[in-house]
Protein backbone atom coordinates (compact mmCIF):
# COMPACT_ATOMS: atom_id res chain seq x y z
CA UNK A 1 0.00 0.00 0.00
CA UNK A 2 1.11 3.42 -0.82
CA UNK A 3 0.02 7.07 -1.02
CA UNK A 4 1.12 8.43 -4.69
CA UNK A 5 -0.26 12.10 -4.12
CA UNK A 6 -1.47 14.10 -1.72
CA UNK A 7 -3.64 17.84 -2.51
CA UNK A 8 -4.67 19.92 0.15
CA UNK A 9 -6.99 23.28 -0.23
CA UNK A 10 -7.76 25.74 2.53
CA UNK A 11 -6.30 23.15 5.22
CA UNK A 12 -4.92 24.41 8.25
CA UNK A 13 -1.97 26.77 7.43
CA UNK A 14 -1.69 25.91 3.72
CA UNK A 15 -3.85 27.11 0.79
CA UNK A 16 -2.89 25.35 -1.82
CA UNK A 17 -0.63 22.10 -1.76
CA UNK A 18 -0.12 19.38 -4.85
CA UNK A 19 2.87 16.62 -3.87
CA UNK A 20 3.44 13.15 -5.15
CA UNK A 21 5.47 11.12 -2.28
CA UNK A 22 7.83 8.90 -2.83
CA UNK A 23 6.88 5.10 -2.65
CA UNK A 24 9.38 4.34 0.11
CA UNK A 25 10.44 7.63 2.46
CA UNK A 26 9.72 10.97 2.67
CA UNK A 27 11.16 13.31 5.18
CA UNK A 28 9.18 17.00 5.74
CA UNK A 29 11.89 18.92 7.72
CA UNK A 30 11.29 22.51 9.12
CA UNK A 31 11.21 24.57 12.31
CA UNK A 32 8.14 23.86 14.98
CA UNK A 33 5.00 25.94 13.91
CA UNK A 34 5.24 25.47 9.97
CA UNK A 35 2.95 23.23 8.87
CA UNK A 36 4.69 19.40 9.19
CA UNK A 37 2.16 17.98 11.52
CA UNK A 38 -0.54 19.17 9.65
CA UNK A 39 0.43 18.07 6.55
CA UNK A 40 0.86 14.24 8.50
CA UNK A 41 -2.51 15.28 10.09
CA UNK A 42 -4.48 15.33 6.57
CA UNK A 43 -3.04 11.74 5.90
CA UNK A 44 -4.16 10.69 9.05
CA UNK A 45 -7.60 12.07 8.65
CA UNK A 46 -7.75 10.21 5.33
CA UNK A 47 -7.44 7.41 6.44
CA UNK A 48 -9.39 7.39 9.80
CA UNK A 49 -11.70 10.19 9.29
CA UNK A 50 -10.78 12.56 12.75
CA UNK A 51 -7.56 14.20 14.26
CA UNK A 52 -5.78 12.75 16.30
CA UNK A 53 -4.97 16.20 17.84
CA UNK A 54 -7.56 17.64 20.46
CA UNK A 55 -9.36 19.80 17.20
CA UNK A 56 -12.81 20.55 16.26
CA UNK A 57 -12.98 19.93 12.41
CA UNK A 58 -13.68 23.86 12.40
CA UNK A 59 -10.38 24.38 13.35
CA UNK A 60 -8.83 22.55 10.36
CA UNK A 61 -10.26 24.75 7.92
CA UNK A 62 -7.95 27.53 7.16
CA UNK A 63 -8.53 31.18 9.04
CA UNK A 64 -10.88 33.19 7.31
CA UNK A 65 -11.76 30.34 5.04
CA UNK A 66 -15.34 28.18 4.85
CA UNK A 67 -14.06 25.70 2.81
CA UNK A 68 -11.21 22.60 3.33
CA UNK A 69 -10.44 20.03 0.79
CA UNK A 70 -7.88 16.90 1.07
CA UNK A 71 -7.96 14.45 -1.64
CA UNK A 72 -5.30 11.04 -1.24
CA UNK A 73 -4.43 9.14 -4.11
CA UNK A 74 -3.16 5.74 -3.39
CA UNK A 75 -2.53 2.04 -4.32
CA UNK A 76 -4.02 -0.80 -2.39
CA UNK A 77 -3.52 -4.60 -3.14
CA UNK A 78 -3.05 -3.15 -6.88
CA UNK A 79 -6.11 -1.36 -6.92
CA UNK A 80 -6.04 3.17 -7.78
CA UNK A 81 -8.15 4.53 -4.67
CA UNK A 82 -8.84 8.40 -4.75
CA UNK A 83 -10.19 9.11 -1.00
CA UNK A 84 -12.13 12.92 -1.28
CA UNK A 85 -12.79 15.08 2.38
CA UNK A 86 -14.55 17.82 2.20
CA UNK A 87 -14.67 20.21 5.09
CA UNK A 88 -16.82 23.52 5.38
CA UNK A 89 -17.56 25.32 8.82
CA UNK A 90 -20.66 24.17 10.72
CA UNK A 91 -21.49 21.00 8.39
CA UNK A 92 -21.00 17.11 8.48
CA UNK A 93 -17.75 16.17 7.11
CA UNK A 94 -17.85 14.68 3.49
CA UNK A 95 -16.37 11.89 2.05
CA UNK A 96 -16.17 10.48 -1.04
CA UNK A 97 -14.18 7.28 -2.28
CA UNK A 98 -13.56 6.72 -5.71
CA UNK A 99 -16.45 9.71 -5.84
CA UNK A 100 -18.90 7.09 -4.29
CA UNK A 101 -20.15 9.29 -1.39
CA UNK A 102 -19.88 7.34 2.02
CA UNK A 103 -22.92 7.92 4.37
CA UNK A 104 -21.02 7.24 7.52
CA UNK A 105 -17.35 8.72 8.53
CA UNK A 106 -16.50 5.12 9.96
CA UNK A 107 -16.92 3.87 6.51
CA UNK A 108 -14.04 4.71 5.60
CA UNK A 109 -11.88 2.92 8.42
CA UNK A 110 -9.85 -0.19 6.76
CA UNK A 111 -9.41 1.64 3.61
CA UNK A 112 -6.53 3.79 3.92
CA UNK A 113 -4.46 1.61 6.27
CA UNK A 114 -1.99 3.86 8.53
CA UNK A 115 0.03 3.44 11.40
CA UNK A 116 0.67 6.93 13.30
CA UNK A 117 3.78 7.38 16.10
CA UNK A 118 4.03 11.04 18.20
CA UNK A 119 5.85 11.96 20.84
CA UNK A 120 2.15 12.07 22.69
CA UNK A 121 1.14 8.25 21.95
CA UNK A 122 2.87 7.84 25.29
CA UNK A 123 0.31 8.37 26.70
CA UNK A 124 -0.93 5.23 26.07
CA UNK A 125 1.83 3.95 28.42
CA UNK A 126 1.60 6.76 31.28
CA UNK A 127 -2.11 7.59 30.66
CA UNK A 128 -5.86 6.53 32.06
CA UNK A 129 -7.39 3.26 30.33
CA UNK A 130 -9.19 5.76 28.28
CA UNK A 131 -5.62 6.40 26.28
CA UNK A 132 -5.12 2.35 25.87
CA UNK A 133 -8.92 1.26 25.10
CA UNK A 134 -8.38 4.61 22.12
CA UNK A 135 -5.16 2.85 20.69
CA UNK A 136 -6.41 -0.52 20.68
CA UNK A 137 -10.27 0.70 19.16
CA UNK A 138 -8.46 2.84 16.41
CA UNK A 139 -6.18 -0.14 15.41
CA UNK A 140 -8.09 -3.31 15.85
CA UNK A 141 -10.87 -0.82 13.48
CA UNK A 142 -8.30 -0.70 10.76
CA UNK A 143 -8.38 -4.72 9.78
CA UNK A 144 -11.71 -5.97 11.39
CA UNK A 145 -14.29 -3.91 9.91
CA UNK A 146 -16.97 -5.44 12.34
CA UNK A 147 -15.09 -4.19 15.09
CA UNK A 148 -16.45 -0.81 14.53
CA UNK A 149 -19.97 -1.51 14.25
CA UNK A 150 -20.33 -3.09 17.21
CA UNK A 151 -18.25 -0.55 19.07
CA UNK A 152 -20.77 1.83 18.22
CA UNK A 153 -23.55 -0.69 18.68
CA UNK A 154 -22.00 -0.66 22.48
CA UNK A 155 -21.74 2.49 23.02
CA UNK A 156 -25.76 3.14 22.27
CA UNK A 157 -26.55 0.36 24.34
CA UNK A 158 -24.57 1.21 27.59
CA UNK A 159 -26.07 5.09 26.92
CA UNK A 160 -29.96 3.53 27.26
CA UNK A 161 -29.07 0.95 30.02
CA UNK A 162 -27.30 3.90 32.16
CA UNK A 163 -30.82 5.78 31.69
CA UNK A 164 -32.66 2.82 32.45
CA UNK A 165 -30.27 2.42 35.82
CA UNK A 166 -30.66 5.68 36.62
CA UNK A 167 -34.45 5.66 36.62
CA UNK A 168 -35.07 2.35 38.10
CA UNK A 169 -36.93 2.81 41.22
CA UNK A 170 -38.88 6.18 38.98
CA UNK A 171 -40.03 4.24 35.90
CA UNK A 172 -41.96 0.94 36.93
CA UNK A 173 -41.67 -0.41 33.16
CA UNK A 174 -37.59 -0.35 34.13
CA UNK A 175 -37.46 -3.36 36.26
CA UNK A 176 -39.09 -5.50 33.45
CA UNK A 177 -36.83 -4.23 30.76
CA UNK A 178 -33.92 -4.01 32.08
CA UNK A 179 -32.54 -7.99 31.28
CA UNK A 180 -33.52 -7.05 28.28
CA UNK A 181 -30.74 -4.73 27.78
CA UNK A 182 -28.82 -6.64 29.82
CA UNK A 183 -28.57 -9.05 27.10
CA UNK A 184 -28.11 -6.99 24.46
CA UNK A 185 -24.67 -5.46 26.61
CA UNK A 186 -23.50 -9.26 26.87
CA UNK A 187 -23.92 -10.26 23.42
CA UNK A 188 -22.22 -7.20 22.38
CA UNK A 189 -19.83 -6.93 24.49
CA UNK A 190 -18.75 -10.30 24.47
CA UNK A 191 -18.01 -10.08 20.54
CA UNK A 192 -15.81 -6.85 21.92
CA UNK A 193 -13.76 -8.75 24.36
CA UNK A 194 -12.78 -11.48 22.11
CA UNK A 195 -11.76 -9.08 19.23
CA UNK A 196 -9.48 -7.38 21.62
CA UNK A 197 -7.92 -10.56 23.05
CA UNK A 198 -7.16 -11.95 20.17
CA UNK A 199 -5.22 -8.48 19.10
CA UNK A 200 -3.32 -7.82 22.34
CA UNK A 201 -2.62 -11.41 21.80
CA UNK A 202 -0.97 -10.93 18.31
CA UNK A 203 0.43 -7.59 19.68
CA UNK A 204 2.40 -9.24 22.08
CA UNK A 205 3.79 -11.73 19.74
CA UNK A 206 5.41 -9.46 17.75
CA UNK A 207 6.61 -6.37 20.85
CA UNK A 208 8.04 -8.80 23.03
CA UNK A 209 10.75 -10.17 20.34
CA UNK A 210 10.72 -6.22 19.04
CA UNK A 211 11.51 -5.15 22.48
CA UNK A 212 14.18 -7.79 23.41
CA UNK A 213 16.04 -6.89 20.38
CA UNK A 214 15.73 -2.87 21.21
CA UNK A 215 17.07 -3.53 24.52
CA UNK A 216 19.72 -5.69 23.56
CA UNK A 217 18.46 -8.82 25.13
CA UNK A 218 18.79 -7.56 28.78
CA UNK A 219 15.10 -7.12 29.44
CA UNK A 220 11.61 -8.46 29.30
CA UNK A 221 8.60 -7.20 27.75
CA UNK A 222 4.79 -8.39 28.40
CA UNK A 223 1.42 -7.30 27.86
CA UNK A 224 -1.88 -8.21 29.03
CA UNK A 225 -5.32 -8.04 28.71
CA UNK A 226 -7.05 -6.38 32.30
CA UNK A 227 -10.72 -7.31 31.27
CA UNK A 228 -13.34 -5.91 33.79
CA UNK A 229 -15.65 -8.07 33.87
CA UNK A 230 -12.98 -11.05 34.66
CA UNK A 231 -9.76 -13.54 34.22
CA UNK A 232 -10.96 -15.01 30.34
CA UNK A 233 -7.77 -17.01 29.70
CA UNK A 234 -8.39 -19.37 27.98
CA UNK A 235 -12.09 -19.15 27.41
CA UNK A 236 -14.07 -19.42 24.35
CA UNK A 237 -17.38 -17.43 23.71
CA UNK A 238 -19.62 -18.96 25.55
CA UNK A 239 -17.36 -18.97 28.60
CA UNK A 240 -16.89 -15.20 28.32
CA UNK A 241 -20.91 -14.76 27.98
CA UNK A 242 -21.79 -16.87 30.84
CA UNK A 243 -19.00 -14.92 33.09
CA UNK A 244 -20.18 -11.19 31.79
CA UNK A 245 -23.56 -12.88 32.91
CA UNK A 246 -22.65 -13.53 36.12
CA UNK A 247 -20.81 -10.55 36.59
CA UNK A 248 -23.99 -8.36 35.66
CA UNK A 249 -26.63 -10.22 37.63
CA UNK A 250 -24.25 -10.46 40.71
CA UNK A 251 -23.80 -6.73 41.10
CA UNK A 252 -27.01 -5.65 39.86
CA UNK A 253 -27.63 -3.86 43.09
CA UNK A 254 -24.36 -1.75 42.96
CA UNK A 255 -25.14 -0.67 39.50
CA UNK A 256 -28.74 0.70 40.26
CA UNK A 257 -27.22 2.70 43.62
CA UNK A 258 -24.56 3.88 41.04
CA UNK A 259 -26.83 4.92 38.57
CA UNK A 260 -24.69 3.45 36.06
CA UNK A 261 -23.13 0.45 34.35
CA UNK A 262 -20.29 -0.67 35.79
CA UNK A 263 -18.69 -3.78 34.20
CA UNK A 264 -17.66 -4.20 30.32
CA UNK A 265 -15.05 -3.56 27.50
CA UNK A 266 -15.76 0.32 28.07
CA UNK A 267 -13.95 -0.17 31.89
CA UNK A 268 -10.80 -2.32 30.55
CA UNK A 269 -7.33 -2.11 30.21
CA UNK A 270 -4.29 -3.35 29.25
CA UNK A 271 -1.15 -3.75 31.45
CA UNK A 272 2.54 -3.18 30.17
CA UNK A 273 5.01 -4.75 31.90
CA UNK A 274 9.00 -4.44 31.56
CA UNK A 275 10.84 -7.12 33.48
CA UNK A 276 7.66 -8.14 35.51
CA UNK A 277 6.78 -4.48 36.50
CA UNK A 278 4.32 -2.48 35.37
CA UNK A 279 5.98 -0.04 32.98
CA UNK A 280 3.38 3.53 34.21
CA UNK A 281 4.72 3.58 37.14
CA UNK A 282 8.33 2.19 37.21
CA UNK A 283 9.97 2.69 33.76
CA UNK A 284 12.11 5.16 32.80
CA UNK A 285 11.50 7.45 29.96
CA UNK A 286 13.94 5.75 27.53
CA UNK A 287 12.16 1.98 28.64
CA UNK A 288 8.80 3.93 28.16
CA UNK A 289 9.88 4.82 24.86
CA UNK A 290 11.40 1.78 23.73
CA UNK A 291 7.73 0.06 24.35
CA UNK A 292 5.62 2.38 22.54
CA UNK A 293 8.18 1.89 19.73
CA UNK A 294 7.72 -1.98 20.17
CA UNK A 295 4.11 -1.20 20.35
CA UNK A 296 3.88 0.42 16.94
CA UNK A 297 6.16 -1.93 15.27
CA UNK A 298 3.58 -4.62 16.15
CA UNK A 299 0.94 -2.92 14.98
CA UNK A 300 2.75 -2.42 11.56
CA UNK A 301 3.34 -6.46 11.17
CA UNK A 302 -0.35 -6.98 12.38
CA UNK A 303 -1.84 -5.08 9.34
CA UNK A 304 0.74 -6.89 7.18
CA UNK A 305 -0.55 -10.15 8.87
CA UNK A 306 -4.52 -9.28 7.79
CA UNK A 307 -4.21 -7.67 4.86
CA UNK A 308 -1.70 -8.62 2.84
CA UNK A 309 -0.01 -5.41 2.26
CA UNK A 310 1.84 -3.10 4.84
CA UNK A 311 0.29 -0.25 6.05
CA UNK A 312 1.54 3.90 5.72
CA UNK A 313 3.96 4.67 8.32
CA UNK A 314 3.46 8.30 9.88
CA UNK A 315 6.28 9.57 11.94
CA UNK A 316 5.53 12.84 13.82
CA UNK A 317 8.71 14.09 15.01
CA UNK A 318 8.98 11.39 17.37
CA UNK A 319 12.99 10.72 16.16
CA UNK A 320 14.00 13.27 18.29
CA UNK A 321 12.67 11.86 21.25
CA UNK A 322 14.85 8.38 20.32
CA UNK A 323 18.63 7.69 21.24
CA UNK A 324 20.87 6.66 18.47
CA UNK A 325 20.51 3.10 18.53
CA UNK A 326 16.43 3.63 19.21
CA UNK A 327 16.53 5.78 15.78
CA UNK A 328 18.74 3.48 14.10
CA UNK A 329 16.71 0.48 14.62
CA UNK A 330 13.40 2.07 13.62
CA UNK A 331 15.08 3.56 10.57
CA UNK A 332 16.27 0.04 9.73
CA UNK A 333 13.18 -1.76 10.63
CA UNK A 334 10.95 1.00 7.94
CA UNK A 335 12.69 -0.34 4.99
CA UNK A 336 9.85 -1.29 2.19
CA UNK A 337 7.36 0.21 4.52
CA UNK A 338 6.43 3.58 2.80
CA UNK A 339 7.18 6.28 5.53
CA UNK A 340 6.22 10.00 5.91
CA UNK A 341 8.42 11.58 8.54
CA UNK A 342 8.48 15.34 10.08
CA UNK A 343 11.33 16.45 11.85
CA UNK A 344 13.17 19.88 12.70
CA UNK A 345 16.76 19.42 10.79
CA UNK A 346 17.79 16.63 12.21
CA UNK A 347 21.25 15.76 11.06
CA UNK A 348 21.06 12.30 12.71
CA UNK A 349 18.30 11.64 10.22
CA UNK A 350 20.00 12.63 7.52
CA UNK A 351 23.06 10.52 8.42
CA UNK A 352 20.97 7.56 8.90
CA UNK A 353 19.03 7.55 5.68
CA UNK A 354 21.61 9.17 3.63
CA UNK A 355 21.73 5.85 1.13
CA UNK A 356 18.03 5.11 1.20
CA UNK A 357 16.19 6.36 -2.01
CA UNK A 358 13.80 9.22 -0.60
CA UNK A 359 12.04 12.49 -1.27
CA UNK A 360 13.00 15.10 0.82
CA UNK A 361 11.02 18.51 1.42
CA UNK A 362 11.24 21.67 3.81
CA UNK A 363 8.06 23.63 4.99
CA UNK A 364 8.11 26.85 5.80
CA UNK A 365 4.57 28.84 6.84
CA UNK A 366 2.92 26.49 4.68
CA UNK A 367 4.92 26.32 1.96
CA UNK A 368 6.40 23.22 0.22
CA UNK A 369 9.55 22.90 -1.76
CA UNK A 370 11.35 19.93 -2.39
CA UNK A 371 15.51 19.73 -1.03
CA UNK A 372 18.36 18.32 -3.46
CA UNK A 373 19.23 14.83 -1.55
């Protein structure tokens, strides 16, 4: 899979930008402020359809402008896609693919296949759940379209049993409905819970041999699955219903004083562990690092694994948060991946990809020229 072109309109800082990327690496090098994570941002929103900075899409339309336009073209298992946004202040995003308009945003999730790395995904390491259940919805999205439907499915039904909870001793019609919703969470949720074991599962197949070889060896990697509603090593589907079923009916009483529901894949987590502690709260930053890095890797090789193809590697000016050998190894590890990397000038960079065939560019205020390798 690659991106061939990328146009831009009205986006952000830049008013009018028409690039073709090289099929291997690309390197976007200027001083902070300019325009390089924005520029990664409109890939990123091509392929997943939102930010992944705290933005509303009103901010990503350019300053006295009612208009934004980003149109991809790219290559997937040998087919031409053409993926279309259009943005305009105060109205539902558009998107078009191959000029088919899509009805839903989500649609377009598994399309444009990406794997993003910033200096703020650790948060998924020293952040609440909320960071870790976001990284693993986002990527488990990209290759099992399902996934996403019944994460939204979820989310509906944990909104009307909360109301239901909430009301129970108020609305007399409540007490007869509510296994009836009950139900509805387990099924769901149970389909939930086995999707995301079986990817934190592959995940840590790949980081733990990822991280041993970033740390030379000398230390151990592991990652879990913390599911809320119980220990389901080992279990199949009907195991995991029968225990969410349990769970529910057992604490039934604590939900209604709560006014809320209180056990399901919207409570769990996942637990990262370097040499048998947990890496939030007794890593260092360079251990942290070295397991997000791990972490990404994994998801790279996972999208190879489903689809056939690997995905678009976006690098956000996370190499100058890496040591030498950290750098090195990811620079060596990207090789046939196609990569789109921002950095300030980063001689290191340049020294470590200076006999890989690339595109480099600078950006300046919006502005894109290309740079003489």
């Amino acid at each position: 899979m690659i991106v061939k072109s990328l146009k831009i309109k009205d986006y952000r800082n830049f008013n009018d930008v028409d690039i073709e990327l090289h099929p291997v690496l690309n390197i976007f090098m200027g001083n902070n402020g300019q325009g390089k994570t924005n520029l990664l941002e409109s890939i990123y929103l091509s392929s997943i359809g939102r930010t992944f900075r705290l933005n509303s899409e009103n901010e990503l339309i350019k300053f006295n402008e009612n208009i934004s336009k980003i149109e991809v073209s790219a290559i997937k298992n040998n087919q031409n896609i053409k993926i279309r946004l259009l943005l305009e202040k105060s109205k539902k995003k558009q998107v078009l693919i191959n000029g088919v308009k899509l009805d839903k945003t989500s649609e377009m999730i598994g399309i444009l296949n990406n794997v993003i790395f910033t200096p703020d995904d650790l948060k998924i390491i020293k952040g609440s759940p909320i960071e870790r259940r976001k990284f693993i919805n986002i990527d488990i999205s990209q290759v099992k379209p399902k996934y996403k439907y019944l994460l939204n499915n979820y989310k509906k039904i944990t909104t009307a049993r909360n109301n239901i909870l909430k009301n129970y001793y108020t609305n007399k019609q409540n007490k007869d409905i509510i296994n009836i919703w009950n139900d509805y969470l387990i099924n769901i949720g149970t389909d939930l819970i086995w999707y995301r074991n079986e990817y934190i599962n592959n995940l840590k197949k790949y980081a733990v041999g990822i991280y041993s070889d970033l740390s030379g060896n000398k230390e151990i990697f592991d990652l879990s699955y913390s599911c809320n509603i119980g220990n389901i090593t080992n279990m199949d589907k009907n195991g995991i219903k029968e225990l969410f079923k349990d769970k529910l009916n057992t604490n039934i009483d604590h939900e209604i004083q709560k006014k809320t529901t209180l056990y399901g894949p919207h409570k769990d987590d996942i637990i990262i562990k370097i040499n048998n502690k947990e890496c939030k709260y007794f890593a260092s930053q360079g251990q942290q690092r070295s397991a997000i890095l791990a972490l990404k890797l994994s998801e790279i090789e996972i999208i190879k694994e489903e689809i056939g193809e690997y995905p678009i590697l976006l690098l956000d000016d996370v190499l100058s948060e890496l040591d030498n050998n950290r750098k090195g190894y990811l620079i060596n590890y990207i090789k046939g991946i196609q990569t789109v990397i921002t950095t300030t000038d980063d001689n290191d960079l340049k020294n470590l990809t200076q006999n890989y065939d690339k595109k480099l560019y600078y950006i300046n205020d919006g502005k894109i020229g290309n740079i003489t390798n």
